[in-house]
PDB file of N, CA and C in Angstrom:
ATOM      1  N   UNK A   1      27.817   0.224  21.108  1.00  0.00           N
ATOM      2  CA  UNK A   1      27.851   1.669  21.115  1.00  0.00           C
ATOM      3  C   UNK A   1      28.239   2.248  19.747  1.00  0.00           C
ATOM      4  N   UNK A   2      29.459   1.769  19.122  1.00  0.00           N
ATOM      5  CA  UNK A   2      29.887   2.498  17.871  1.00  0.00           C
ATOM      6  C   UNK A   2      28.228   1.768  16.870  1.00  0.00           C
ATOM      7  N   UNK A   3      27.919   0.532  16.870  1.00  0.00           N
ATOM      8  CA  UNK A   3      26.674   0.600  16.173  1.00  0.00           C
ATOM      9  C   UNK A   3      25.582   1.290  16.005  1.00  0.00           C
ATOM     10  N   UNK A   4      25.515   1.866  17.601  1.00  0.00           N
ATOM     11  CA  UNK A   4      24.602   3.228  17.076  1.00  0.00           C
ATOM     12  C   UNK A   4      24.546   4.394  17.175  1.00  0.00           C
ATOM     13  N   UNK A   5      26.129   4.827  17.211  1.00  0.00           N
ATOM     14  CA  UNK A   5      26.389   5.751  17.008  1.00  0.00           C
ATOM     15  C   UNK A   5      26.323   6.119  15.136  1.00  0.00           C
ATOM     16  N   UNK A   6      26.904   4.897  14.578  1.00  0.00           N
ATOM     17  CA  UNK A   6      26.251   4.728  13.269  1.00  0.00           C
ATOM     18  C   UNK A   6      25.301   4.959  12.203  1.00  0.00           C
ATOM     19  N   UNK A   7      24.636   4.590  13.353  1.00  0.00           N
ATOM     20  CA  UNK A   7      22.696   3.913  12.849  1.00  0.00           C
ATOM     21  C   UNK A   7      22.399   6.005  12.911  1.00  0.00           C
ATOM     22  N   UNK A   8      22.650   6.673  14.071  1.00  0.00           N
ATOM     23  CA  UNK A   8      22.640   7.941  14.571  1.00  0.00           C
ATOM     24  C   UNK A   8      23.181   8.873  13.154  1.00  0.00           C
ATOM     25  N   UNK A   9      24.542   8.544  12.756  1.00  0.00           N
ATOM     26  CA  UNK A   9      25.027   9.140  11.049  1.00  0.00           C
ATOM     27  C   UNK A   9      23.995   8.930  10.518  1.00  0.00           C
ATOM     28  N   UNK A  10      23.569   7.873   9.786  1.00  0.00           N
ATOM     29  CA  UNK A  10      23.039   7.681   8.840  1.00  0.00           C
ATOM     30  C   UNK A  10      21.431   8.203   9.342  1.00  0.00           C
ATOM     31  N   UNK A  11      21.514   8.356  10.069  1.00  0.00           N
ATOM     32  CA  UNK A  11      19.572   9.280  10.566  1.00  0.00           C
ATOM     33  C   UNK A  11      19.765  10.433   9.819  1.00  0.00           C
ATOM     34  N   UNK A  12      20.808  11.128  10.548  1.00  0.00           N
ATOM     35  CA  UNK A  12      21.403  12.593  10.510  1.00  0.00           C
ATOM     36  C   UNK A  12      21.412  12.475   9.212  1.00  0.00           C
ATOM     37  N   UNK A  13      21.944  11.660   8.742  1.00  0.00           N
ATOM     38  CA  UNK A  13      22.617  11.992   6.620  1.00  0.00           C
ATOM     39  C   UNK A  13      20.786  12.026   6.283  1.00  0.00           C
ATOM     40  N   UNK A  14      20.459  11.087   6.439  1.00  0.00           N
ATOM     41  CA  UNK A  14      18.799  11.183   5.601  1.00  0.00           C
ATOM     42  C   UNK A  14      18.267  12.336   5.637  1.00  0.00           C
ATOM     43  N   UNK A  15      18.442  13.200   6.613  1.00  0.00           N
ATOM     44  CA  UNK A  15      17.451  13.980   7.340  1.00  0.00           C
ATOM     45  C   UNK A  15      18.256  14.836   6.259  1.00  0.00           C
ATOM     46  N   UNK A  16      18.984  15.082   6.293  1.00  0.00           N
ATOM     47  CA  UNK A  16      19.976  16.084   5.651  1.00  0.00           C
ATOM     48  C   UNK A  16      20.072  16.201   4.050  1.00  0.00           C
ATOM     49  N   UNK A  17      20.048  14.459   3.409  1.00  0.00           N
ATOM     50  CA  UNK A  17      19.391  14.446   2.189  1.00  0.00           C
ATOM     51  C   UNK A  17      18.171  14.386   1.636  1.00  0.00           C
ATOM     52  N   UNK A  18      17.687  13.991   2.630  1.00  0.00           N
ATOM     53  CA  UNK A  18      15.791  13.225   2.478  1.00  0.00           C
ATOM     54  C   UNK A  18      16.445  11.576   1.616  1.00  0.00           C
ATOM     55  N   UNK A  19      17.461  11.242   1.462  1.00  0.00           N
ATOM     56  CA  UNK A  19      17.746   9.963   1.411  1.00  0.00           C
ATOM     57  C   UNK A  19      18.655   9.572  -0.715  1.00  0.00           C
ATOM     58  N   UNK A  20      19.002   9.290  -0.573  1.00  0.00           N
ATOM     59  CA  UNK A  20      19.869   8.768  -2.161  1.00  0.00           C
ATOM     60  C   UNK A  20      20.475   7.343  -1.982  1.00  0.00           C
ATOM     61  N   UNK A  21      21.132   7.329  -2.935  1.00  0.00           N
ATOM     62  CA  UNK A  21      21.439   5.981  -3.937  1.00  0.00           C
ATOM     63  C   UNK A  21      22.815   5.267  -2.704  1.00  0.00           C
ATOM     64  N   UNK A  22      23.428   6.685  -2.489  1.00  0.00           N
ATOM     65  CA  UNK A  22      24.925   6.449  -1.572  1.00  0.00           C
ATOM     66  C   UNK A  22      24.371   6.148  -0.102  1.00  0.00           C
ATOM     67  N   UNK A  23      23.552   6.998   0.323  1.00  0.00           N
ATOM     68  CA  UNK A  23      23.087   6.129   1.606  1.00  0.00           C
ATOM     69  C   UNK A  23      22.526   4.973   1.816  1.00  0.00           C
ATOM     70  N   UNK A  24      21.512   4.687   0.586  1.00  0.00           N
ATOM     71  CA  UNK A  24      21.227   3.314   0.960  1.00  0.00           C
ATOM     72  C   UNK A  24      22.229   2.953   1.067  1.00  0.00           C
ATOM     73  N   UNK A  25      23.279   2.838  -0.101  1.00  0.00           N
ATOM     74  CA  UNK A  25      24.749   1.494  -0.177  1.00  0.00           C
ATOM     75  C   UNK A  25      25.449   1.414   1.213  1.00  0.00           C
ATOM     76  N   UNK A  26      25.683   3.161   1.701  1.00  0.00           N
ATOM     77  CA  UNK A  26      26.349   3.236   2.935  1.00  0.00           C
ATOM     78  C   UNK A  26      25.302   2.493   4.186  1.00  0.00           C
ATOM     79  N   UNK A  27      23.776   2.259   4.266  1.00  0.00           N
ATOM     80  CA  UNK A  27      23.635   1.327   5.249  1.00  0.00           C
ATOM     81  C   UNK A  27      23.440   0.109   4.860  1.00  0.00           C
ATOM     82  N   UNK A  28      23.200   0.095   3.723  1.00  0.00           N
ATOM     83  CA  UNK A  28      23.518  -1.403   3.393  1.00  0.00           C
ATOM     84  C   UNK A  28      24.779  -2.082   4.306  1.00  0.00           C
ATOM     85  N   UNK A  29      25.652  -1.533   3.620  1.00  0.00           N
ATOM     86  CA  UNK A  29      27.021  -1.760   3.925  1.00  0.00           C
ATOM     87  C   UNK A  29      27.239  -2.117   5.420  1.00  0.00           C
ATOM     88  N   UNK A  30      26.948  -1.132   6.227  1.00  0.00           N
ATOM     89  CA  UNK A  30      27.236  -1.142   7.730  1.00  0.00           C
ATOM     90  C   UNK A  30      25.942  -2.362   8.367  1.00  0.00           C
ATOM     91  N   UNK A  31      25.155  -2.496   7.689  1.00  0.00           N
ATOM     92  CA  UNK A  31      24.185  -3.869   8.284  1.00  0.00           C
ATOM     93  C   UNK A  31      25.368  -4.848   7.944  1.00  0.00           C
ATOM     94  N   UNK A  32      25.645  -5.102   6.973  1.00  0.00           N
ATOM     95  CA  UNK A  32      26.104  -6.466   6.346  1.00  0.00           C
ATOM     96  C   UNK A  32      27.633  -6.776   7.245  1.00  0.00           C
ATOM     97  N   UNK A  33      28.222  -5.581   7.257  1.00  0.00           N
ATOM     98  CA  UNK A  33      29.643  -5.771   8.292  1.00  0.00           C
ATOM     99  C   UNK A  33      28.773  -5.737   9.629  1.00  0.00           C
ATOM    100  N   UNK A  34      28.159  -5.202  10.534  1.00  0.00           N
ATOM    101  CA  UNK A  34      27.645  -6.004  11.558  1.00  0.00           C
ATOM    102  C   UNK A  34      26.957  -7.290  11.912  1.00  0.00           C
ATOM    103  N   UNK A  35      26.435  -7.825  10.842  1.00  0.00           N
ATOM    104  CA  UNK A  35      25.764  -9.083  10.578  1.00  0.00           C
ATOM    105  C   UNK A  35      27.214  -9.694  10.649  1.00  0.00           C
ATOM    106  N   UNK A  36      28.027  -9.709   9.686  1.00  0.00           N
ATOM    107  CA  UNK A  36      29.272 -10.498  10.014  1.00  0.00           C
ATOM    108  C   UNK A  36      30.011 -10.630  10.997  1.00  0.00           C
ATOM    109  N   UNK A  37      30.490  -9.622  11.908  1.00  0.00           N
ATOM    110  CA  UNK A  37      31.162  -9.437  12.978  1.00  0.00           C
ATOM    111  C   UNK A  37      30.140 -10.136  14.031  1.00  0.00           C
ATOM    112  N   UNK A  38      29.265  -9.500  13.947  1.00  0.00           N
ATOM    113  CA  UNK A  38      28.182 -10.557  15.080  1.00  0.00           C
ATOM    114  C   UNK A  38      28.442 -12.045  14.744  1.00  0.00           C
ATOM    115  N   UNK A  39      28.071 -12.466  13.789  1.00  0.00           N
ATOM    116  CA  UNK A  39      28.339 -13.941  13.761  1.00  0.00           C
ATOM    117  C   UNK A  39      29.106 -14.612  13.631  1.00  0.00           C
ATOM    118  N   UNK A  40      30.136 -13.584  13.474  1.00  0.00           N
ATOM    119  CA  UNK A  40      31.907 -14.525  13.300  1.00  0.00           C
ATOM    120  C   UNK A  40      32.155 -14.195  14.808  1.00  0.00           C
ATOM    121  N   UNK A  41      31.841 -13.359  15.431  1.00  0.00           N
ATOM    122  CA  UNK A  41      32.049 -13.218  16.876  1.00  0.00           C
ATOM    123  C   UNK A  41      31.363 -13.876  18.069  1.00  0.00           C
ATOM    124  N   UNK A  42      30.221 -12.988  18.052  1.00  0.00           N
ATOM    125  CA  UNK A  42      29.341 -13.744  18.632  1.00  0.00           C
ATOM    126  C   UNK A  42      28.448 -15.159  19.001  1.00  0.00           C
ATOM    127  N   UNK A  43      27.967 -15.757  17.827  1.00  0.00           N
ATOM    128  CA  UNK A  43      27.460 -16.721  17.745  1.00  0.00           C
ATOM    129  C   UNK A  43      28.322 -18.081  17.794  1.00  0.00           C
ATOM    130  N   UNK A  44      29.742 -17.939  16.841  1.00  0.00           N
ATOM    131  CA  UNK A  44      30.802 -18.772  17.938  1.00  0.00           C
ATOM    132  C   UNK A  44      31.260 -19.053  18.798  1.00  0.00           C
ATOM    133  N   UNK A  45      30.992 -17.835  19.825  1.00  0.00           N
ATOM    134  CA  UNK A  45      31.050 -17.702  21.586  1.00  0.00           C
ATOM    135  C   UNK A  45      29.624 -18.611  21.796  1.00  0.00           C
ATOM    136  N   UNK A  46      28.771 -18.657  21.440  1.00  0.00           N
ATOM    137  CA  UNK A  46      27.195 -19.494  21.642  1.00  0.00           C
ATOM    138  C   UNK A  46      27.612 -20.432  21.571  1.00  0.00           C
ATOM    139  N   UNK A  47      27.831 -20.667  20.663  1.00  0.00           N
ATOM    140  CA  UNK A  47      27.949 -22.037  20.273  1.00  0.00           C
ATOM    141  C   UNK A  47      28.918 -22.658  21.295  1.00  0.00           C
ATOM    142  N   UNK A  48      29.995 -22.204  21.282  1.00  0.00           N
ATOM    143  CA  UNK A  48      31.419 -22.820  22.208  1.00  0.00           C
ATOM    144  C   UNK A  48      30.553 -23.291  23.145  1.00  0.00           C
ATOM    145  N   UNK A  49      29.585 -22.351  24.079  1.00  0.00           N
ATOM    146  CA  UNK A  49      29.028 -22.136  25.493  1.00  0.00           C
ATOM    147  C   UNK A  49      28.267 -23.687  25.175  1.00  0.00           C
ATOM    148  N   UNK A  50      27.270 -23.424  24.421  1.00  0.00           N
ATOM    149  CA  UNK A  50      26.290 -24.511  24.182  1.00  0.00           C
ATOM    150  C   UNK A  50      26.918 -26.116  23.946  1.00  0.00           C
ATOM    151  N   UNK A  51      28.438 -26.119  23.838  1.00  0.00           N
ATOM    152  CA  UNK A  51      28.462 -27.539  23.717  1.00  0.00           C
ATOM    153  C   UNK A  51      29.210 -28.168  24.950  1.00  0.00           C
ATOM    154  N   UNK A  52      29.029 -26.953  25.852  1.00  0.00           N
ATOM    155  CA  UNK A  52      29.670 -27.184  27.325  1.00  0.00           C
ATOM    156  C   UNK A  52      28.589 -27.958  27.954  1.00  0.00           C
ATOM    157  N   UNK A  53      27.453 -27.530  27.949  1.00  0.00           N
ATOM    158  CA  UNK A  53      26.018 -27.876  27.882  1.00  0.00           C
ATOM    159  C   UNK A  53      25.715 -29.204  28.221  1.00  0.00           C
TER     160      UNK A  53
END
């Protein structure tokens, strides 16, 4: 939910700038901390599961 409530800012900001240098960085940014949290979170829960297996 807070992810796309996110993804939802950064629509709103484009629309609002037609897009710049700071928004890319700012979604850059928020991909790369969800990419991490997903896989420091998530995919270690997989994995755990998968060697129950």
């Amino acid at each position: 939910m807070i992810f796309m409530a996110e993804v939802a800012k950064l629509k709103k900001d484009y629309k609002e700038s037609g897009g710049n240098i700071l928004l890319i960085i700012n979604s850059n940014q928020m991909v790369i901390e969800w990419l991490t949290k997903h896989i420091s979170l998530m995919d270690k829960k997989i994995g755990v599961y998968a060697k129950t297996l």
